[in-house]
C-alpha atoms as a PDB file:
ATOM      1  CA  UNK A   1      -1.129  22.662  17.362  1.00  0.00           C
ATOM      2  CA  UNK A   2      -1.317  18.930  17.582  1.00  0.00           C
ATOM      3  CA  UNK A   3      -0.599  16.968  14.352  1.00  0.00           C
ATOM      4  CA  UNK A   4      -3.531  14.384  13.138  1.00  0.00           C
ATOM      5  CA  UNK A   5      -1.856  10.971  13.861  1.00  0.00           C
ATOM      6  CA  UNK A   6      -2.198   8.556  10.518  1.00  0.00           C
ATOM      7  CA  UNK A   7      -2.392   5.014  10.701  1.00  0.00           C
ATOM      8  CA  UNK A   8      -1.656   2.619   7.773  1.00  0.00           C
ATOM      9  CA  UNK A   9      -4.330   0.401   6.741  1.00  0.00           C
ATOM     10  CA  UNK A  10      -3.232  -2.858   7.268  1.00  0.00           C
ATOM     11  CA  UNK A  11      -2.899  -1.318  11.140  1.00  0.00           C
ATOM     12  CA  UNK A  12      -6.682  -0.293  11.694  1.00  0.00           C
ATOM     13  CA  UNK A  13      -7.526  -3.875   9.428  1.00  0.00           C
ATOM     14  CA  UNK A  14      -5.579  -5.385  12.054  1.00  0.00           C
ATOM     15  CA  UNK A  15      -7.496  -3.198  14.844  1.00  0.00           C
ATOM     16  CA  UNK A  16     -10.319  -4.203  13.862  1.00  0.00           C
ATOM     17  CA  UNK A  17      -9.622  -8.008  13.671  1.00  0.00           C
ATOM     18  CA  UNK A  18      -8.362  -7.649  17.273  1.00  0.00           C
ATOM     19  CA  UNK A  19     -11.320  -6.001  18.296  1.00  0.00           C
ATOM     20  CA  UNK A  20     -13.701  -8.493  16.483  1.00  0.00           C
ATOM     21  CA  UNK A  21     -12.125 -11.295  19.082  1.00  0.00           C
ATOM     22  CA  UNK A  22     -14.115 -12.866  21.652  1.00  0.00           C
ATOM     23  CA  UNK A  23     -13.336 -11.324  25.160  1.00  0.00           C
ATOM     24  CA  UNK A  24     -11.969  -8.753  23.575  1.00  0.00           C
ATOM     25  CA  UNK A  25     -13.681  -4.888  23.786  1.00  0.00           C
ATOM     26  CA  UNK A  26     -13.305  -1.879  21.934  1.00  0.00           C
ATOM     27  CA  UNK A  27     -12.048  -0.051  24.771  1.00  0.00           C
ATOM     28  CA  UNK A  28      -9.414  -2.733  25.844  1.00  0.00           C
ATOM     29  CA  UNK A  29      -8.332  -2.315  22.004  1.00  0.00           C
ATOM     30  CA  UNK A  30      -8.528   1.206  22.000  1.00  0.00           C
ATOM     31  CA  UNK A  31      -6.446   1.289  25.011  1.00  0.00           C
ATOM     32  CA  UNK A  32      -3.581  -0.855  24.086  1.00  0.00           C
ATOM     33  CA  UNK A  33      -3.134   0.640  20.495  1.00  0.00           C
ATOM     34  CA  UNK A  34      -3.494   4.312  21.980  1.00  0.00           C
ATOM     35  CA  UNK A  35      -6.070   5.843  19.895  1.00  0.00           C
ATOM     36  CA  UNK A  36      -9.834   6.552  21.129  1.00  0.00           C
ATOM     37  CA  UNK A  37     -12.807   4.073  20.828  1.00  0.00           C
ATOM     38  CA  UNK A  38     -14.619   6.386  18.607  1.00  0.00           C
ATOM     39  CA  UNK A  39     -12.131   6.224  16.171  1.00  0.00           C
ATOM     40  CA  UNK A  40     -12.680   2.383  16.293  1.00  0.00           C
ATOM     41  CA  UNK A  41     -16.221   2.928  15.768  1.00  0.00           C
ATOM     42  CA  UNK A  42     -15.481   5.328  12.864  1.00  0.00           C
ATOM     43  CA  UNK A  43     -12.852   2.739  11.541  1.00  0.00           C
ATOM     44  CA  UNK A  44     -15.521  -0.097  11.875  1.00  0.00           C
ATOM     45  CA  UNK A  45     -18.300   2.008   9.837  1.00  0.00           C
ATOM     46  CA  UNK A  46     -15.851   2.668   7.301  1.00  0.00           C
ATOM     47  CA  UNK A  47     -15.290  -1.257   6.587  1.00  0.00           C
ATOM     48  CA  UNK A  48     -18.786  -2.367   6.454  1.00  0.00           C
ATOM     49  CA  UNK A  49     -19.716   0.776   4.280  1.00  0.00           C
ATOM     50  CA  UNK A  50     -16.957   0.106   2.016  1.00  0.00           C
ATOM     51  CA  UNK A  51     -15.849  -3.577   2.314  1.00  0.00           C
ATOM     52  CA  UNK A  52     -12.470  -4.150   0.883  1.00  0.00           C
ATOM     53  CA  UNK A  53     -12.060  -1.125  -0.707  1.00  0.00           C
ATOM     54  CA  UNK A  54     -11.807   0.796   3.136  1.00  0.00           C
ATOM     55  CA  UNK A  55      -8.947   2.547   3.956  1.00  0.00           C
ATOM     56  CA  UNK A  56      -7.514   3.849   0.464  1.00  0.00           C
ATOM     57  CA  UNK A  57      -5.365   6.273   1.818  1.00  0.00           C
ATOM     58  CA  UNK A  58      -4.470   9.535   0.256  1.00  0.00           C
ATOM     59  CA  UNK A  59      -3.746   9.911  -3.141  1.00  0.00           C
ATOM     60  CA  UNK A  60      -4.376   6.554  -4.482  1.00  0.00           C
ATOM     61  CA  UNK A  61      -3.000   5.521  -7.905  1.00  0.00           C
ATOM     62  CA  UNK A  62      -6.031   6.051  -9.845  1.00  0.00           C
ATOM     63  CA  UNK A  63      -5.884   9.496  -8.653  1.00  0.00           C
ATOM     64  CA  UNK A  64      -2.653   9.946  -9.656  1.00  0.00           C
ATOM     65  CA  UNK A  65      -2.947   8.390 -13.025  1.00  0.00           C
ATOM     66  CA  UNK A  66      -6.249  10.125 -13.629  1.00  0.00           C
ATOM     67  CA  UNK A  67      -4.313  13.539 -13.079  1.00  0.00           C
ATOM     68  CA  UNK A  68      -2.006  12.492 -15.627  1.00  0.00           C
ATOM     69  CA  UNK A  69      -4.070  11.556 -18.340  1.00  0.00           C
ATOM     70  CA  UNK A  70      -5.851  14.966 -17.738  1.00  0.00           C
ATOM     71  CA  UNK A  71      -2.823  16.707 -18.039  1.00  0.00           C
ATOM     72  CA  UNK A  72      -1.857  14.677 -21.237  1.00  0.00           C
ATOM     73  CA  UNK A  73      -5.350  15.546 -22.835  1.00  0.00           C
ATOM     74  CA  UNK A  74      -5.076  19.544 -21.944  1.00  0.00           C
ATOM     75  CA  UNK A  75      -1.562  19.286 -23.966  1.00  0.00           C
ATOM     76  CA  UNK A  76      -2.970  17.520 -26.696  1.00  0.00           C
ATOM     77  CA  UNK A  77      -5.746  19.410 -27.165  1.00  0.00           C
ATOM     78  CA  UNK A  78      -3.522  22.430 -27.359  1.00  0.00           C
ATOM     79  CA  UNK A  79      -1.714  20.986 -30.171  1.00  0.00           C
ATOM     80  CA  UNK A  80      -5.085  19.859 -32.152  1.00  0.00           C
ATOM     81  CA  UNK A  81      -6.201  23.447 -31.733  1.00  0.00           C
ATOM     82  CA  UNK A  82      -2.522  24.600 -33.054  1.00  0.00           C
ATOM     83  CA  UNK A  83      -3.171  22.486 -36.084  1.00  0.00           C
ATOM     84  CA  UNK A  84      -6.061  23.328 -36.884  1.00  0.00           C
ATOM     85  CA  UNK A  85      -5.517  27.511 -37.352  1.00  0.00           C
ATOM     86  CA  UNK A  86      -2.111  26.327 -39.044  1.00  0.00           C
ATOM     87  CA  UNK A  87      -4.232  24.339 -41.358  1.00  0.00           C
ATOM     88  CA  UNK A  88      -6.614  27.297 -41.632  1.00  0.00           C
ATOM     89  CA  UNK A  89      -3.782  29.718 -42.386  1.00  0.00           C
ATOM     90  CA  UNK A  90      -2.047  28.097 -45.138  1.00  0.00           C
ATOM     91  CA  UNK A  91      -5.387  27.037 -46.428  1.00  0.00           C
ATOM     92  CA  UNK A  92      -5.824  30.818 -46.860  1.00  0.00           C
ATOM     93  CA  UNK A  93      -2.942  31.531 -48.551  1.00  0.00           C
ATOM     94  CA  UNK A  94      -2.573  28.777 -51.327  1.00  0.00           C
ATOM     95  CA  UNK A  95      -5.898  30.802 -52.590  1.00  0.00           C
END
């Protein structure tokens, strides 16, 4: 089992820029860097569809940091909830 090669960002930017060059094709690109020119045609989709923000990569920052505040919210909804039948409890007993 072959494993899926991954290319940094800045590298298929750079691809891309080479391939944008007069004189310059796809293939002779795709060639030289050793990937197929599909994948420059994929790569080239992705940057007009998404402009600067192509090419996040996996597991961005906001992911991260949206995991984490999700995490943080769980726990401190646990606590409210822990509060609140304390609360009810002693509430009951001072009758």
């Amino acid at each position: 089992m072959t494993r899926k090669k991954r290319y940094s960002a800045e590298f298929k930017r750079e691809a891309l820029r080479r391939a944008n060059e007069n004189g310059v094709t796809d293939t002779l690109v795709a060639e030289e860097l050793g990937f197929s020119t599909r994948q420059l045609r994929r790569w080239r989709d992705e940057a007009k569809k998404d402009g600067e923000n192509a090419f996040p990569g996996h597991g961005n920052a906001r992911d991260k940091e949206m995991m984490l505040l999700k995490r943080k919210l769980a726990k401190v909804e646990q606590e409210r909830d822990f509060l609140k039948e304390a609360a009810a409890y002693f509430a009951r007993e001072s009758k």
